[in-house]
C-alpha atoms as a PDB file:
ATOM      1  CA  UNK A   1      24.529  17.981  -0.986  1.00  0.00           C
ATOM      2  CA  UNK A   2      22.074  15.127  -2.296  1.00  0.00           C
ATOM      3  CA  UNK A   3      18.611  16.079  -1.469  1.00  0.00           C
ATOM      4  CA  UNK A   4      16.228  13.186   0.244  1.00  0.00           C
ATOM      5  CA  UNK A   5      13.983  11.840  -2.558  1.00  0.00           C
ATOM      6  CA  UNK A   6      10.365  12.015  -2.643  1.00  0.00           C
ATOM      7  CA  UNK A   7       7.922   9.484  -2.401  1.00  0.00           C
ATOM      8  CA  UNK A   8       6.423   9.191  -6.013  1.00  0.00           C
ATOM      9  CA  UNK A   9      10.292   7.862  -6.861  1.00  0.00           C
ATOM     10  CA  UNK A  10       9.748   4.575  -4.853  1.00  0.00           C
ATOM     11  CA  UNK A  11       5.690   4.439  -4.953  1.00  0.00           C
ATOM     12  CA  UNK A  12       3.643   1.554  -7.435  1.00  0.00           C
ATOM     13  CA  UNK A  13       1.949   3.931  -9.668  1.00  0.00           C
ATOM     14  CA  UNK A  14      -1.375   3.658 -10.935  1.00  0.00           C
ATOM     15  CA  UNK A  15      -2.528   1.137  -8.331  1.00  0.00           C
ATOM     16  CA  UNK A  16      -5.084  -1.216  -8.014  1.00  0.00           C
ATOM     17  CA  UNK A  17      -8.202  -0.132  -6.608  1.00  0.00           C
ATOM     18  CA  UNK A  18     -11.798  -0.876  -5.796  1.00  0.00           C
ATOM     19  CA  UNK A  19     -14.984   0.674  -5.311  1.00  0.00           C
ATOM     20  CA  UNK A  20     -16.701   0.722  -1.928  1.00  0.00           C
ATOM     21  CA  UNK A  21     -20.019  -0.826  -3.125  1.00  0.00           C
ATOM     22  CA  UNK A  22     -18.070  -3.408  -4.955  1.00  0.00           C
ATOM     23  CA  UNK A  23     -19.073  -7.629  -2.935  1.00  0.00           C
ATOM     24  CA  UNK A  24     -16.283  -8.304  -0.362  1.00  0.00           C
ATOM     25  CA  UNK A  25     -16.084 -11.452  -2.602  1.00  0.00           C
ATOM     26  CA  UNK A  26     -14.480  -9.459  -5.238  1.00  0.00           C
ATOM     27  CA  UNK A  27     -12.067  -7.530  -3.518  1.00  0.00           C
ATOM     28  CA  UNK A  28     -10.633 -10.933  -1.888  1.00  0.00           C
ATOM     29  CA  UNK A  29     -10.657 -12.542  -5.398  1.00  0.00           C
ATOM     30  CA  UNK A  30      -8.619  -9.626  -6.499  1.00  0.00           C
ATOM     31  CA  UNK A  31      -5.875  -9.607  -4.187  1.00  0.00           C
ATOM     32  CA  UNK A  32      -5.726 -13.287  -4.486  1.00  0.00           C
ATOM     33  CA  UNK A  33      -5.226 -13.419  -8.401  1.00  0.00           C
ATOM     34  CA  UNK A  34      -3.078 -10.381  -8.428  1.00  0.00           C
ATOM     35  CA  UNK A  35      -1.294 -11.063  -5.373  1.00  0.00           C
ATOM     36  CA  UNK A  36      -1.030  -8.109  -3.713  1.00  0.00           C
ATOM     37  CA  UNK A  37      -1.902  -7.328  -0.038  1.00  0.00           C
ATOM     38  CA  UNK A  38      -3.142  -3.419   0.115  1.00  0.00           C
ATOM     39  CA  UNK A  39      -6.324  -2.245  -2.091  1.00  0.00           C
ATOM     40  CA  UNK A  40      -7.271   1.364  -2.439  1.00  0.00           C
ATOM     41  CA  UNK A  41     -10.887   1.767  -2.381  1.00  0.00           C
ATOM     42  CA  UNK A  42     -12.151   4.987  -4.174  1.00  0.00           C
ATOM     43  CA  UNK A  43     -15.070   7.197  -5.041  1.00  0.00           C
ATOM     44  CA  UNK A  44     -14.359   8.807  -8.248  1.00  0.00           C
ATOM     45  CA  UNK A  45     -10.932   8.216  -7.977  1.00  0.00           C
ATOM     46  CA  UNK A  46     -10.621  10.280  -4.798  1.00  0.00           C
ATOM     47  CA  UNK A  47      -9.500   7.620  -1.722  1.00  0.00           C
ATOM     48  CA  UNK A  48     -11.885   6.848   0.778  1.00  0.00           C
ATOM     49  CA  UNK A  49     -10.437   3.539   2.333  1.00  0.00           C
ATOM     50  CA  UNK A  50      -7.948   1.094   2.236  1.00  0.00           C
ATOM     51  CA  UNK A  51      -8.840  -3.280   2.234  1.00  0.00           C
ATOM     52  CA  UNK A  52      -6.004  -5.695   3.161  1.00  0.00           C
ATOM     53  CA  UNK A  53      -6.003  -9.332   3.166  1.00  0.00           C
ATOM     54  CA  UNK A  54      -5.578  -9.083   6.810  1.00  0.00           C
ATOM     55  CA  UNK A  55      -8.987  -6.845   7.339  1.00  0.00           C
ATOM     56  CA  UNK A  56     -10.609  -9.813   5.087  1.00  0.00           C
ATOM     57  CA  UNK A  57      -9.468 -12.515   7.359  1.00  0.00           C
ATOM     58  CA  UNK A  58     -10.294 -10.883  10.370  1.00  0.00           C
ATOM     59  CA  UNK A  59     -14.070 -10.222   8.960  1.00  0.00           C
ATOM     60  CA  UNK A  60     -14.583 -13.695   7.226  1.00  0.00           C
ATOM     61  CA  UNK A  61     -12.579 -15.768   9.868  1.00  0.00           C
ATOM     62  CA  UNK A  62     -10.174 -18.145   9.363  1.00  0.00           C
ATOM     63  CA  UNK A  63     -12.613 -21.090   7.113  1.00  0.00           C
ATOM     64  CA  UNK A  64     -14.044 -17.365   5.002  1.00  0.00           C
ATOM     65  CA  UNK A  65     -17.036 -19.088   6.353  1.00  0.00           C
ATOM     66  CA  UNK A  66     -19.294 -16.280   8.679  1.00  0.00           C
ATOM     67  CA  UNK A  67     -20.456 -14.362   6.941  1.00  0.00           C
ATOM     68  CA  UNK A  68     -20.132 -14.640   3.527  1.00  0.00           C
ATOM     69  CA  UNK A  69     -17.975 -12.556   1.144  1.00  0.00           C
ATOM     70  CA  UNK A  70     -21.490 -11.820  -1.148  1.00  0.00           C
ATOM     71  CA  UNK A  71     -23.091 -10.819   2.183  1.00  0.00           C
ATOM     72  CA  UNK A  72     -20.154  -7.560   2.776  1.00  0.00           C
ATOM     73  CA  UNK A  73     -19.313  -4.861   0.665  1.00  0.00           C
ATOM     74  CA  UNK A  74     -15.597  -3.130   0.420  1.00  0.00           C
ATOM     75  CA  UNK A  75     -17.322  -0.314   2.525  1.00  0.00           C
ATOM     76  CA  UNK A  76     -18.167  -2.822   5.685  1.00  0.00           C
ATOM     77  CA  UNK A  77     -14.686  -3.771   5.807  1.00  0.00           C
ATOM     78  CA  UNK A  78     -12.617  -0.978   4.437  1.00  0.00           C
ATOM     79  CA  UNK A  79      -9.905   0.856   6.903  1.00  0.00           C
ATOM     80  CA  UNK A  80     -11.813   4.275   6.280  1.00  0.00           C
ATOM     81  CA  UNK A  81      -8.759   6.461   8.324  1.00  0.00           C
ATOM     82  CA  UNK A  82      -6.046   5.924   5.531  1.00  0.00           C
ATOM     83  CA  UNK A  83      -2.730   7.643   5.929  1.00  0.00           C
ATOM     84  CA  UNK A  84      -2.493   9.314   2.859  1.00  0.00           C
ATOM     85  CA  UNK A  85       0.279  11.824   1.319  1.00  0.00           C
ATOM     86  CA  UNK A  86       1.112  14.173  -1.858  1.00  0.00           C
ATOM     87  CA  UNK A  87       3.106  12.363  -4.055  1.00  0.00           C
ATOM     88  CA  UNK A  88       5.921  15.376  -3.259  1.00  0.00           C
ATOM     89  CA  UNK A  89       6.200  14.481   0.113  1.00  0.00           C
ATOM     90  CA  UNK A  90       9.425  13.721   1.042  1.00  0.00           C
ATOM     91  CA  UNK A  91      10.614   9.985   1.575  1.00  0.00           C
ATOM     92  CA  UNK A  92      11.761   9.858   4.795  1.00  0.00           C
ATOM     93  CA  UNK A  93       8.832  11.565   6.535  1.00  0.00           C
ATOM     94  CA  UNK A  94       6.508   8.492   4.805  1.00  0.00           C
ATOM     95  CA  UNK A  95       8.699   6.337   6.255  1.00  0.00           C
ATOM     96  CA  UNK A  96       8.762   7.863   9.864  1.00  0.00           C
ATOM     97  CA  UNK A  97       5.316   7.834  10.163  1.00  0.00           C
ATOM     98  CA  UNK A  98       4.273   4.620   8.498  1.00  0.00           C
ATOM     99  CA  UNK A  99       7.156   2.993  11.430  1.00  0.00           C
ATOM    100  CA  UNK A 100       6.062   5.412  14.281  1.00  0.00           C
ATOM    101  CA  UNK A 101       1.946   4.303  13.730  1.00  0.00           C
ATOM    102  CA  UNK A 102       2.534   0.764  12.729  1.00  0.00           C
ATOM    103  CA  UNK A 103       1.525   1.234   8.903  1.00  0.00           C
ATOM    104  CA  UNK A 104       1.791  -1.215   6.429  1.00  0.00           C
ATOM    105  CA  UNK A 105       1.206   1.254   3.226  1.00  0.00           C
ATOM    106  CA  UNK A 106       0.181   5.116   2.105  1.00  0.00           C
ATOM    107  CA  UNK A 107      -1.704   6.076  -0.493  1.00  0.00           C
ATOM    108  CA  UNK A 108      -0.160   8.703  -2.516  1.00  0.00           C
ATOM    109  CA  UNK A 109      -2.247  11.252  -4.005  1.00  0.00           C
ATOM    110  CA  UNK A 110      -1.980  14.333  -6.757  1.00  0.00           C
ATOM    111  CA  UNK A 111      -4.961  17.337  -6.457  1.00  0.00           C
ATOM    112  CA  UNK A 112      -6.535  14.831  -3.970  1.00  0.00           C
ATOM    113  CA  UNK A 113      -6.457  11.973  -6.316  1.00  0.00           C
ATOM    114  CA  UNK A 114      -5.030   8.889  -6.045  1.00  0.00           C
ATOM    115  CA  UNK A 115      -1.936   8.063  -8.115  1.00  0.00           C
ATOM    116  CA  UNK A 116       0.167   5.560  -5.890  1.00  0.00           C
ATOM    117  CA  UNK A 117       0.805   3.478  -3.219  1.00  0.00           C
ATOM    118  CA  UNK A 118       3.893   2.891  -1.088  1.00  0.00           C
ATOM    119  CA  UNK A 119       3.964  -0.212   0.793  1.00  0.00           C
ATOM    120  CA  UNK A 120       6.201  -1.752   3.255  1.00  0.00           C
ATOM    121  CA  UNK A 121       7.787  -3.867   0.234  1.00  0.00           C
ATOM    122  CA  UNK A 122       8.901  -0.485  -1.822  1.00  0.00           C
ATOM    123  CA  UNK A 123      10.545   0.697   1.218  1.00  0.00           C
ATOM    124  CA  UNK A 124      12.205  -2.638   1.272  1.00  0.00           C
ATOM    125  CA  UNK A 125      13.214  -2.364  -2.471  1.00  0.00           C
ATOM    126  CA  UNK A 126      14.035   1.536  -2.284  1.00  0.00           C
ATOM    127  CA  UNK A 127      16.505   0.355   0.976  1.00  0.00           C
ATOM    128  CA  UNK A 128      17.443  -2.327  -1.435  1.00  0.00           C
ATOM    129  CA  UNK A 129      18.552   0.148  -4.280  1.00  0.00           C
ATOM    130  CA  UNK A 130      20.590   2.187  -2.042  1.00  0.00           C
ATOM    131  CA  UNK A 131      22.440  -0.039  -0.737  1.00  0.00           C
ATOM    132  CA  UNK A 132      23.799  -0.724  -3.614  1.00  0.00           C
ATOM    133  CA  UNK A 133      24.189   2.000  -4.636  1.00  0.00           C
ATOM    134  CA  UNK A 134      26.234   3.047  -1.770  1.00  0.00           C
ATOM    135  CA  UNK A 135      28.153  -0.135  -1.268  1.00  0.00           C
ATOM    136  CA  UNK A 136      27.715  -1.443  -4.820  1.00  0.00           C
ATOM    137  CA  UNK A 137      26.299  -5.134  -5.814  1.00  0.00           C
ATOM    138  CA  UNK A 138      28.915  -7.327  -3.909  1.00  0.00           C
ATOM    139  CA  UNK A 139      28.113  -5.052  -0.685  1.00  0.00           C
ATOM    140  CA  UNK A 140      32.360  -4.763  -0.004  1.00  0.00           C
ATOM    141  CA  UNK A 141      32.551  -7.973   0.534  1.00  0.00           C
ATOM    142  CA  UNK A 142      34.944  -8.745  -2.260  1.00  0.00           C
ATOM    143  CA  UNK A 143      38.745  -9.506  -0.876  1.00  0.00           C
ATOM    144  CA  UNK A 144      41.314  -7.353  -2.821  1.00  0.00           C
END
């Protein structure tokens, strides 16, 4: 019997992240250039937060106009009740929860560290993968 997979198989590894102190300006700038949507923010490397693009455009309205980005710091705007799991945990209980609460992403951690992320768009490529790998590239489409 095949065994469901755990997280750290499907997560981004060594993510992005940010400090807390760190401008608002620079975390926007960040996701912009390296087009991504989710950024850790840590202390030492433990996680303390989370800053999408969304939280920025919420804060900075839709002209980034009021206030500005050099007035904020990561810390002002920072989702500080992450959902956060060992990179061991199981796949499919990530997934439960991140649908059941409305999550867009977990941070994955080691000894309290972080190590990972998993986003909506790994489960997306993970669902991807299998599939097919259950159905195989054509998806069984092909006529015999």
């Amino acid at each position: 019997m095949k065994r469901i997979p755990r997280v750290k198989k499907f997560m981004t590894p060594f993510p992005y992240s940010i400090s807390g102190t760190a401008p608002l300006s620079e975390a926007r700038d960040f996701l912009q250039l390296k087009k991504i949507r989710h950024l850790p923010v840590v202390d030492d490397g433990t996680p303390i937060g989370i800053v999408t693009d969304r939280d920025i455009k919420l804060v900075l309205g839709p002209d980034f106009a009021y206030p500005t980005p050099d007035e904020l710091t990561v810390e002002q705007v920072m989702t500080q009740e992450t959902y956060s799991v060992d990179l061991e945990t199981r796949v499919d209980i990530v997934l439960e929860h991140m649908a059941s609460n409305h999550i867009g992403s977990a941070l994955v951690t080691r000894k309290g560290k972080l190590v990972g992320v998993f986003t909506a768009m790994d489960a997306c490529r993970a669902y991807c993968a299998h599939l097919r790998e259950e159905f195989g590239p054509a998806g069984g489409d092909l006529i015999a």
